[in-house]
Protein backbone atom coordinates (compact mmCIF):
# COMPACT_ATOMS: atom_id res chain seq x y z
CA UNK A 1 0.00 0.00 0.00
CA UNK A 2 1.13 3.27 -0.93
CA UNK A 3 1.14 6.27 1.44
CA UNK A 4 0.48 9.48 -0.02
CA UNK A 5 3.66 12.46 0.84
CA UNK A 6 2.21 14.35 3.62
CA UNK A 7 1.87 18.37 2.48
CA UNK A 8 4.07 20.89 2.95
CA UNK A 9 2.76 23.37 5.76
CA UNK A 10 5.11 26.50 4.37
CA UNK A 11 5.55 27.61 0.77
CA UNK A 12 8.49 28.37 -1.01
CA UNK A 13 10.59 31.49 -0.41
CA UNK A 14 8.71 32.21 2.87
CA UNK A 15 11.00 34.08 5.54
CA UNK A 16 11.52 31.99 8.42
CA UNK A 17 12.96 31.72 11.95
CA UNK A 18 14.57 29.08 13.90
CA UNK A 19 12.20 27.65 16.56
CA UNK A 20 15.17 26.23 18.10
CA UNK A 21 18.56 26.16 18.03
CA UNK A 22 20.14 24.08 15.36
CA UNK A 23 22.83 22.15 15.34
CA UNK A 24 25.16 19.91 13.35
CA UNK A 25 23.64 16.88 12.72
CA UNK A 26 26.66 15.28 10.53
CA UNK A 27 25.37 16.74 7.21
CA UNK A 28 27.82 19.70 7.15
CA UNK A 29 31.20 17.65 6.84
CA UNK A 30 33.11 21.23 7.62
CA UNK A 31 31.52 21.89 10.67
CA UNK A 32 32.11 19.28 14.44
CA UNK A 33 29.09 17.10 14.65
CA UNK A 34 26.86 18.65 17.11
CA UNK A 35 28.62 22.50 17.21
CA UNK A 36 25.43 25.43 17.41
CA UNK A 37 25.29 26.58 13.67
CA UNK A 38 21.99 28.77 14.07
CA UNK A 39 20.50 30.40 16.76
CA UNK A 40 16.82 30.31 18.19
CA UNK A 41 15.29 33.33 16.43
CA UNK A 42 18.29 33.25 13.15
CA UNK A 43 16.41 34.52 9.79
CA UNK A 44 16.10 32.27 7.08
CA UNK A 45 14.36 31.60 3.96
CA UNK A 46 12.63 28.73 2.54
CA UNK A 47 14.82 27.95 -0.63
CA UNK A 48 13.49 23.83 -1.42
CA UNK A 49 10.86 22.04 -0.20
CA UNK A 50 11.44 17.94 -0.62
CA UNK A 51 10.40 15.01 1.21
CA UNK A 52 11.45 12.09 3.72
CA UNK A 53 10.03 9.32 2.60
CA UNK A 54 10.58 7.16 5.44
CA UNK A 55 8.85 9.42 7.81
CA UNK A 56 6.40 10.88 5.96
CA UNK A 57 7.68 14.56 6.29
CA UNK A 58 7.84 17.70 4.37
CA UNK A 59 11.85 18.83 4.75
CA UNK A 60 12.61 22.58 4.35
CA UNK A 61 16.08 23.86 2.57
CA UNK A 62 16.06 27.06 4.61
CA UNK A 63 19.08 29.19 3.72
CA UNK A 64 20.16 30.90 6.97
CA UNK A 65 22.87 32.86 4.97
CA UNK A 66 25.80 31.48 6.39
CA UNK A 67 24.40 27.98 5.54
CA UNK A 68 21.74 26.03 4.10
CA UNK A 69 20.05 23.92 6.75
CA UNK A 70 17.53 20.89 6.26
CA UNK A 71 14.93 21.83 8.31
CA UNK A 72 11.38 20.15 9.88
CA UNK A 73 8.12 22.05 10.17
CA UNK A 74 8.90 21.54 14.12
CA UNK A 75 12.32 23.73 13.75
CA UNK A 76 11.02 27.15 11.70
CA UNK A 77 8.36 29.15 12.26
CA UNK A 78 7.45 31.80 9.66
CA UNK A 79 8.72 35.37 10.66
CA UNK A 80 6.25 37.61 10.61
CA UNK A 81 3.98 34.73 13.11
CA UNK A 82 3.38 35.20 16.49
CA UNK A 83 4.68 32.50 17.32
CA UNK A 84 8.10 33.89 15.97
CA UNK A 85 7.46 37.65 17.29
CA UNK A 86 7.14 36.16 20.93
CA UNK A 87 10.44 34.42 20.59
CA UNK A 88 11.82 37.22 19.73
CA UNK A 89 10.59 39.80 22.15
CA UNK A 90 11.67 37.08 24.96
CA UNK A 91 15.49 37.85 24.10
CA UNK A 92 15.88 34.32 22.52
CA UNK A 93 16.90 35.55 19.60
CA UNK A 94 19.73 37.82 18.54
C-alpha cells in the first residue's frame, strides 16, 4: 500500500525563523558534529521544499545565509507569526 507524501505546511521562499537552536547533525562535513550553527530566532528563507520518505515529512532547505540547513516544520516558524514575534521579544533571539 502506498502512502500518499504528507503536504508541505510553508511555501516556497517564505522568511523563516529558527524555533530552536540548530545544530550539526553530521550533514555539514566542515563543521564538528553537534557544534550550534543557528541560533533560536536566526532569519532564514525557505529555498526547497522535498520530502522524507521514510517518515512521511515535508523537509525545508532554509538558507540561513551562512548555511543552508535541512529543516522540519517543528524547527522554523514563519517570521512575521506570532509564534516567531514572541520568541523574539523574549530575548531568545539575537
Amino acid at each position: 500500500m502506498m502512502i500518499e507524501p504528507r503536504a508541505p505546511k510553508y511555501p516556497w521562499g517564505l522568511e523563516v525563523v529558527a524555533a530552536t537552536d540548530l545544530y550539526n547533525d553530521g550533514s555539514l562535513p566542515d563543521v564538528p558534529e553537534d557544534q550550534l550553527v543557528i541560533v533560536a530566532g536566526g532569519p532564514g528563507e525557505i529555498v526547497q521544499i522535498g520530502h522524507h520518505t521514510e517518515a512521511n515529512i515535508p523537509l525545508y532547505m532554509v538558507d540561513f545565509g551562512l548555511v543552508v540547513l535541512g529543516c522540519t516544520e517543528d524547527e522554523i516558524l514563519p517570521a512575521h507569526s506570532a509564534e516567531a514575534q514572541a520568541l523574539l521579544a523574549a530575548g531568545v533571539a539575537p
